[in-house]
PDB file of N, CA and C in Angstrom:
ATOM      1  N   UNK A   1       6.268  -8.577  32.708  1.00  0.00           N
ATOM      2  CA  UNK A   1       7.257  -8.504  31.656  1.00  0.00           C
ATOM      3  C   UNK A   1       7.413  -9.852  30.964  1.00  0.00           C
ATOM      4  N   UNK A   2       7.614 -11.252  31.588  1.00  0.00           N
ATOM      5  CA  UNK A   2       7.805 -12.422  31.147  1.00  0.00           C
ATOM      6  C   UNK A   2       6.597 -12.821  29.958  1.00  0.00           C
ATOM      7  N   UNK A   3       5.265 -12.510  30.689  1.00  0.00           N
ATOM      8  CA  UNK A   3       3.964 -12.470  29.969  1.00  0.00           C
ATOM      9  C   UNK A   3       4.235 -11.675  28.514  1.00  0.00           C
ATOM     10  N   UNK A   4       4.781 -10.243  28.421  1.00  0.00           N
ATOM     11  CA  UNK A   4       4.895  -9.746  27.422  1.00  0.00           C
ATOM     12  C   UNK A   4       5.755 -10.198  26.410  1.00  0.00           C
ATOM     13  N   UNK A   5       6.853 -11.416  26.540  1.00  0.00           N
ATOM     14  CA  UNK A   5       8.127 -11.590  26.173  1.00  0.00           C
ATOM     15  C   UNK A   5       7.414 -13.241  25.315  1.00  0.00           C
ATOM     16  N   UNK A   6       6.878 -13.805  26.332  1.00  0.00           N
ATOM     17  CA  UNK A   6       6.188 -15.093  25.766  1.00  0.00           C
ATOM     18  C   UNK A   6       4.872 -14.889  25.154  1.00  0.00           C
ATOM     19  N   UNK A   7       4.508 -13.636  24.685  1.00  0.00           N
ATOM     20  CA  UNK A   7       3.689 -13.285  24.104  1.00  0.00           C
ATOM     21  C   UNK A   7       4.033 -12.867  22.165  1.00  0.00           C
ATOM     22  N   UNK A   8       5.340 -12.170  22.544  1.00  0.00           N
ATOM     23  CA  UNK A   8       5.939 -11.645  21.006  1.00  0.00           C
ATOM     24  C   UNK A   8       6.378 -13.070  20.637  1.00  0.00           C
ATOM     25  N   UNK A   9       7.038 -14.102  21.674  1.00  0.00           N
ATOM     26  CA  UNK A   9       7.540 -14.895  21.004  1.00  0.00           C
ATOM     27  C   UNK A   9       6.381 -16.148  20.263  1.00  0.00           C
ATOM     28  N   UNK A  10       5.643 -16.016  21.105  1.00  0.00           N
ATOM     29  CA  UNK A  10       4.497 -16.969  20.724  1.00  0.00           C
ATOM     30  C   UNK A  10       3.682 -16.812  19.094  1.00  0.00           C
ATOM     31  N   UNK A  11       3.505 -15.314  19.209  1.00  0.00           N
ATOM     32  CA  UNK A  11       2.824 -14.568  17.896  1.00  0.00           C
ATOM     33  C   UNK A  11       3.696 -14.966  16.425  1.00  0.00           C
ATOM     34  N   UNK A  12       2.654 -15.267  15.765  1.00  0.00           N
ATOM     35  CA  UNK A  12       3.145 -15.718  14.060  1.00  0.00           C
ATOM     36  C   UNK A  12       3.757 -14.695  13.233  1.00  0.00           C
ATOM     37  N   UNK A  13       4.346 -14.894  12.362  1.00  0.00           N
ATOM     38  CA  UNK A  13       5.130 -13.681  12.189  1.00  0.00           C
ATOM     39  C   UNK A  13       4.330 -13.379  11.117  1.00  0.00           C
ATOM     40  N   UNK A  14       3.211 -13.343  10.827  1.00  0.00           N
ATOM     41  CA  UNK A  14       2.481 -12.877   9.590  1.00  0.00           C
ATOM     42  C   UNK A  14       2.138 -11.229   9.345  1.00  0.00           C
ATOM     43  N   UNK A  15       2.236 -10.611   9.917  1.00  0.00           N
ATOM     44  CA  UNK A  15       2.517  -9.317   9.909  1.00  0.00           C
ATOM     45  C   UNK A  15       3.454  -8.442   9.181  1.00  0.00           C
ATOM     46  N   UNK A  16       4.769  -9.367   9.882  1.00  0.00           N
ATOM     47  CA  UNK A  16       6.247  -9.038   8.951  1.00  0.00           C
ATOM     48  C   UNK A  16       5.887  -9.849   7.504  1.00  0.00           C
ATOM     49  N   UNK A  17       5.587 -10.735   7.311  1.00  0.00           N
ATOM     50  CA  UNK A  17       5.596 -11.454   5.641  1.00  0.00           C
ATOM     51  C   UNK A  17       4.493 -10.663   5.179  1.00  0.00           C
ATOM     52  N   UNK A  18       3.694  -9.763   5.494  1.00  0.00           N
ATOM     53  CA  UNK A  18       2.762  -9.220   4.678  1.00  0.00           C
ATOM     54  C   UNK A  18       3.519  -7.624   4.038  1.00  0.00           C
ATOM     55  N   UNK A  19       3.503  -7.523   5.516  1.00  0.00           N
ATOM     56  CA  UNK A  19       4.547  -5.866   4.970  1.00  0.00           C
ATOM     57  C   UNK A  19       5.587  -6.049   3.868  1.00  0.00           C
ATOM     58  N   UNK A  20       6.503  -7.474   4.077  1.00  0.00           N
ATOM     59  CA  UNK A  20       7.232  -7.308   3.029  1.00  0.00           C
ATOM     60  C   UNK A  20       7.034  -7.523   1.500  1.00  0.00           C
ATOM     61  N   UNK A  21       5.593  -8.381   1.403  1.00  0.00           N
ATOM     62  CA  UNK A  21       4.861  -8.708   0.337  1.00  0.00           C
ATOM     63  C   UNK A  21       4.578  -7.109  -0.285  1.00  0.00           C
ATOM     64  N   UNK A  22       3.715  -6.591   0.528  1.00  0.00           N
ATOM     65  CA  UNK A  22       3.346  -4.836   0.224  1.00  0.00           C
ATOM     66  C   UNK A  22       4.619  -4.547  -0.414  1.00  0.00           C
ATOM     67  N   UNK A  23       5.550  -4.188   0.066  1.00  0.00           N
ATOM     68  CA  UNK A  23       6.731  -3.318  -0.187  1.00  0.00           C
ATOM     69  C   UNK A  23       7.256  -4.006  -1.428  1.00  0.00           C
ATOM     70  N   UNK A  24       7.535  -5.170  -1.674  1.00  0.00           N
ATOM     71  CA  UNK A  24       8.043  -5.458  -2.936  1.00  0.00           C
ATOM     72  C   UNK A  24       6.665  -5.963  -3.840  1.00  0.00           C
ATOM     73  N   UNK A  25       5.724  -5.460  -4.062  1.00  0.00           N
ATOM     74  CA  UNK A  25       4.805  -5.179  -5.269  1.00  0.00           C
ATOM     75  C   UNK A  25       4.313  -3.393  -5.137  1.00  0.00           C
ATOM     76  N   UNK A  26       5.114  -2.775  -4.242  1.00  0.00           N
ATOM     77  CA  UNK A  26       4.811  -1.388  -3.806  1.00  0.00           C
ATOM     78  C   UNK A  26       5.926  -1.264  -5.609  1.00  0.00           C
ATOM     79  N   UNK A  27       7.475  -1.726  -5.115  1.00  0.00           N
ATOM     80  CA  UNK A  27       8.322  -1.728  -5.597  1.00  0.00           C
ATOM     81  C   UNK A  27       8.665  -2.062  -7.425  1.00  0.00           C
ATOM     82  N   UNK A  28       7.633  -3.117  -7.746  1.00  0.00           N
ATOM     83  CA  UNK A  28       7.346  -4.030  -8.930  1.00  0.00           C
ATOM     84  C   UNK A  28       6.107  -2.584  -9.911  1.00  0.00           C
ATOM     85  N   UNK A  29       5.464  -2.400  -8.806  1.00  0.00           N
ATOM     86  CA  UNK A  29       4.068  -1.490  -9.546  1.00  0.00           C
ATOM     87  C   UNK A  29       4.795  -0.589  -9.975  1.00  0.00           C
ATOM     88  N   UNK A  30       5.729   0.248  -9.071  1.00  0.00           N
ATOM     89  CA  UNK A  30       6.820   1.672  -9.676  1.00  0.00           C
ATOM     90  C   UNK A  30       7.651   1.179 -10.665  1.00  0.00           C
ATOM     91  N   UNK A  31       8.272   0.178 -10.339  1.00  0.00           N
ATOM     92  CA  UNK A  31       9.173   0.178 -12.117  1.00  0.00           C
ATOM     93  C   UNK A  31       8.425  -0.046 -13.019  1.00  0.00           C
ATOM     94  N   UNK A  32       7.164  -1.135 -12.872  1.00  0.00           N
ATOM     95  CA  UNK A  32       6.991  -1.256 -14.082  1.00  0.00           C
ATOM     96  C   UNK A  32       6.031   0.114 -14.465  1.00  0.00           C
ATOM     97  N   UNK A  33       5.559   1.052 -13.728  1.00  0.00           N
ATOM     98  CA  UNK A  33       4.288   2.112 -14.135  1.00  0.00           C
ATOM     99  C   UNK A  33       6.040   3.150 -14.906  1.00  0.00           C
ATOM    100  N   UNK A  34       6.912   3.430 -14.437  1.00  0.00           N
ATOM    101  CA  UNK A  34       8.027   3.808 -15.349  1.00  0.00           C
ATOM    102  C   UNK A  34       7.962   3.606 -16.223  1.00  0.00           C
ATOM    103  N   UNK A  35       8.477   2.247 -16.755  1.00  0.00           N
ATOM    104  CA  UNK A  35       8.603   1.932 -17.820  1.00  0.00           C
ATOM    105  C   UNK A  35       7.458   1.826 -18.784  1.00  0.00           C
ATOM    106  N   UNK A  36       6.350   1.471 -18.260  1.00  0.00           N
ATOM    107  CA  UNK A  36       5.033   2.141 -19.404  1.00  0.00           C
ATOM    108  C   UNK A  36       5.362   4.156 -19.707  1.00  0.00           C
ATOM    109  N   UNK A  37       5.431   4.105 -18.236  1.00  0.00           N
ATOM    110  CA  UNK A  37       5.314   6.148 -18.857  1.00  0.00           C
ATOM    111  C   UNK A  37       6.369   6.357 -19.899  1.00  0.00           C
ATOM    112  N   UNK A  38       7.906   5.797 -19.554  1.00  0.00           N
ATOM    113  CA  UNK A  38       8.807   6.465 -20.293  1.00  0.00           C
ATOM    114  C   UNK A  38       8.511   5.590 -21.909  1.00  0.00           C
ATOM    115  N   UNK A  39       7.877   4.615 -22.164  1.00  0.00           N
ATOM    116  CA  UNK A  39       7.920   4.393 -22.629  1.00  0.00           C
ATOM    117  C   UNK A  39       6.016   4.788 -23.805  1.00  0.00           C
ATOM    118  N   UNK A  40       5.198   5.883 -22.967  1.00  0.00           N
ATOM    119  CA  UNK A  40       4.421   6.424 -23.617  1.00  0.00           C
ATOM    120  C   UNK A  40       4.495   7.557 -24.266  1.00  0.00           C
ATOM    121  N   UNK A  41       3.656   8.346 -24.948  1.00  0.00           N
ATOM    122  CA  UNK A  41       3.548   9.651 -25.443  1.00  0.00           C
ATOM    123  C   UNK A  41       4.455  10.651 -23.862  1.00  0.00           C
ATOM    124  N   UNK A  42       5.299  11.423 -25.073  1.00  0.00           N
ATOM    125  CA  UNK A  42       5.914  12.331 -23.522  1.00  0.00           C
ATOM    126  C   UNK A  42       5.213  13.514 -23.290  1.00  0.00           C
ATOM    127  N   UNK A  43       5.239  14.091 -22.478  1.00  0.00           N
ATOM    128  CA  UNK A  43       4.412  14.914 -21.618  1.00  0.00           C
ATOM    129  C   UNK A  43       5.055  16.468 -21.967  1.00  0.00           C
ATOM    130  N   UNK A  44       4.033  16.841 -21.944  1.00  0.00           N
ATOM    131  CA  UNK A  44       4.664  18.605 -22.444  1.00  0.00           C
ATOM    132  C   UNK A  44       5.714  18.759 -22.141  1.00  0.00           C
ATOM    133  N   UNK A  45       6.841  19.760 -22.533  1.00  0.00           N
ATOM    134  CA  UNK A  45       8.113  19.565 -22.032  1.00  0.00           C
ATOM    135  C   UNK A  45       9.079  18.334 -22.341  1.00  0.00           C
ATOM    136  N   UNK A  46       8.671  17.172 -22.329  1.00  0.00           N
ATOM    137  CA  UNK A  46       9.839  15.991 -22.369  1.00  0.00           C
ATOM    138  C   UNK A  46       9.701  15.614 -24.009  1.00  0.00           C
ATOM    139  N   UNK A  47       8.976  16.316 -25.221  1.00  0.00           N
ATOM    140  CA  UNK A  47       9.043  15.718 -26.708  1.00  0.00           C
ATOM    141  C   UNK A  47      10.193  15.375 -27.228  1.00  0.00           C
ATOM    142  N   UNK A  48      11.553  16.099 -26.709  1.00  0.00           N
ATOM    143  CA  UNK A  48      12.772  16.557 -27.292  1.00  0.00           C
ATOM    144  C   UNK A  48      13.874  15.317 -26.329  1.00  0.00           C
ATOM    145  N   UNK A  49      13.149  15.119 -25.060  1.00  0.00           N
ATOM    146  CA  UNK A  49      14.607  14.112 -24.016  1.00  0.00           C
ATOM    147  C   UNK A  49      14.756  13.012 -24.656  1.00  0.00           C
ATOM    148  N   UNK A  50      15.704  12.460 -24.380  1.00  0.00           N
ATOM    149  CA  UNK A  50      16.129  10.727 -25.022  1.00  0.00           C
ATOM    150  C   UNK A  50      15.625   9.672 -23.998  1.00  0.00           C
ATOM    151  N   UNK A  51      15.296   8.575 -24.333  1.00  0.00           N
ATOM    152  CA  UNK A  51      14.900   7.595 -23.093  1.00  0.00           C
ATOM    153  C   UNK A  51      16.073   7.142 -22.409  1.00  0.00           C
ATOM    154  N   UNK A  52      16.289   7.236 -20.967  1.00  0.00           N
ATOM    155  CA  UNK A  52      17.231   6.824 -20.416  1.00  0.00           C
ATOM    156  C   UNK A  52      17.532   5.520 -20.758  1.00  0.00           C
ATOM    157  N   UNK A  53      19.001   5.090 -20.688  1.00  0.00           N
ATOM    158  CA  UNK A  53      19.265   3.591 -21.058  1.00  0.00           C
ATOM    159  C   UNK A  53      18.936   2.349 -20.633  1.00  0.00           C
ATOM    160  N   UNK A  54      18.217   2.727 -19.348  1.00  0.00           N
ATOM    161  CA  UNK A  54      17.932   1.602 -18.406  1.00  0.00           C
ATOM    162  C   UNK A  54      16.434   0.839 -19.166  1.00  0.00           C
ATOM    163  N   UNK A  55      15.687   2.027 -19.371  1.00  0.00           N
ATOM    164  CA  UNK A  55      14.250   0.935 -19.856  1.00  0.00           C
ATOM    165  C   UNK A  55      14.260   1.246 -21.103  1.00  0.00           C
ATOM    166  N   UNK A  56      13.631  -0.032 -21.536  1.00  0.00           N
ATOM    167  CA  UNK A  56      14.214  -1.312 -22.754  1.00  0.00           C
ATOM    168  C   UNK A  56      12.968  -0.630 -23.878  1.00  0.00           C
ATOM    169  N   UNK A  57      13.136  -0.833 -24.939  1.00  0.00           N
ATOM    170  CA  UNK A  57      12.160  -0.084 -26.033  1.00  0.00           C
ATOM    171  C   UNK A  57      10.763  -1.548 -26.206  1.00  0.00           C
ATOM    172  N   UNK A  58      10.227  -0.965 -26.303  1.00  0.00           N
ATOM    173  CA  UNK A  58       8.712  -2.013 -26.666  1.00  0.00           C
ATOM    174  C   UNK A  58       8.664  -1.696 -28.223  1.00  0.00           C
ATOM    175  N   UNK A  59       7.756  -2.351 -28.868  1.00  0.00           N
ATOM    176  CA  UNK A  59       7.191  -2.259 -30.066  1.00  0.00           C
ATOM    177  C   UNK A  59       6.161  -2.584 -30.132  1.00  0.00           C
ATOM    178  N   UNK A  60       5.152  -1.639 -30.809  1.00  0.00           N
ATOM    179  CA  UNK A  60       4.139  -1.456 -30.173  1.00  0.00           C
ATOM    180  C   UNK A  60       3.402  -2.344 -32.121  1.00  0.00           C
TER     181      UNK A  60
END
């Protein structure tokens, strides 16, 4: 057990700083792929919706 204990503690924590790297460009890729869609040609069905207020108008 001691072996297993001075083992986690010994280990670099690079594992955890990667996962959290992943997760916040997981996070960055989804808003910004949003805000391109809502802000492209709308998709059958959506010609008529309004753009929600949150993402910002481009000019193209």
């Amino acid at each position: 057990m001691n072996l297993l204990l001075q083992t986690a503690i010994s280990e670099p924590h690079f594992p955890y700083a990667a996962a959290i790297v992943v997760g916040l460009g997981f996070l960055a890729a989804v808003s910004i792929g949003s805000i391109a869609w809502y802000n492209s040609k709308r998709p059958a069905g959506w010609e008529g919706k309004e753009r929600p207020d949150v993402v910002p108008n481009i000019d193209r």
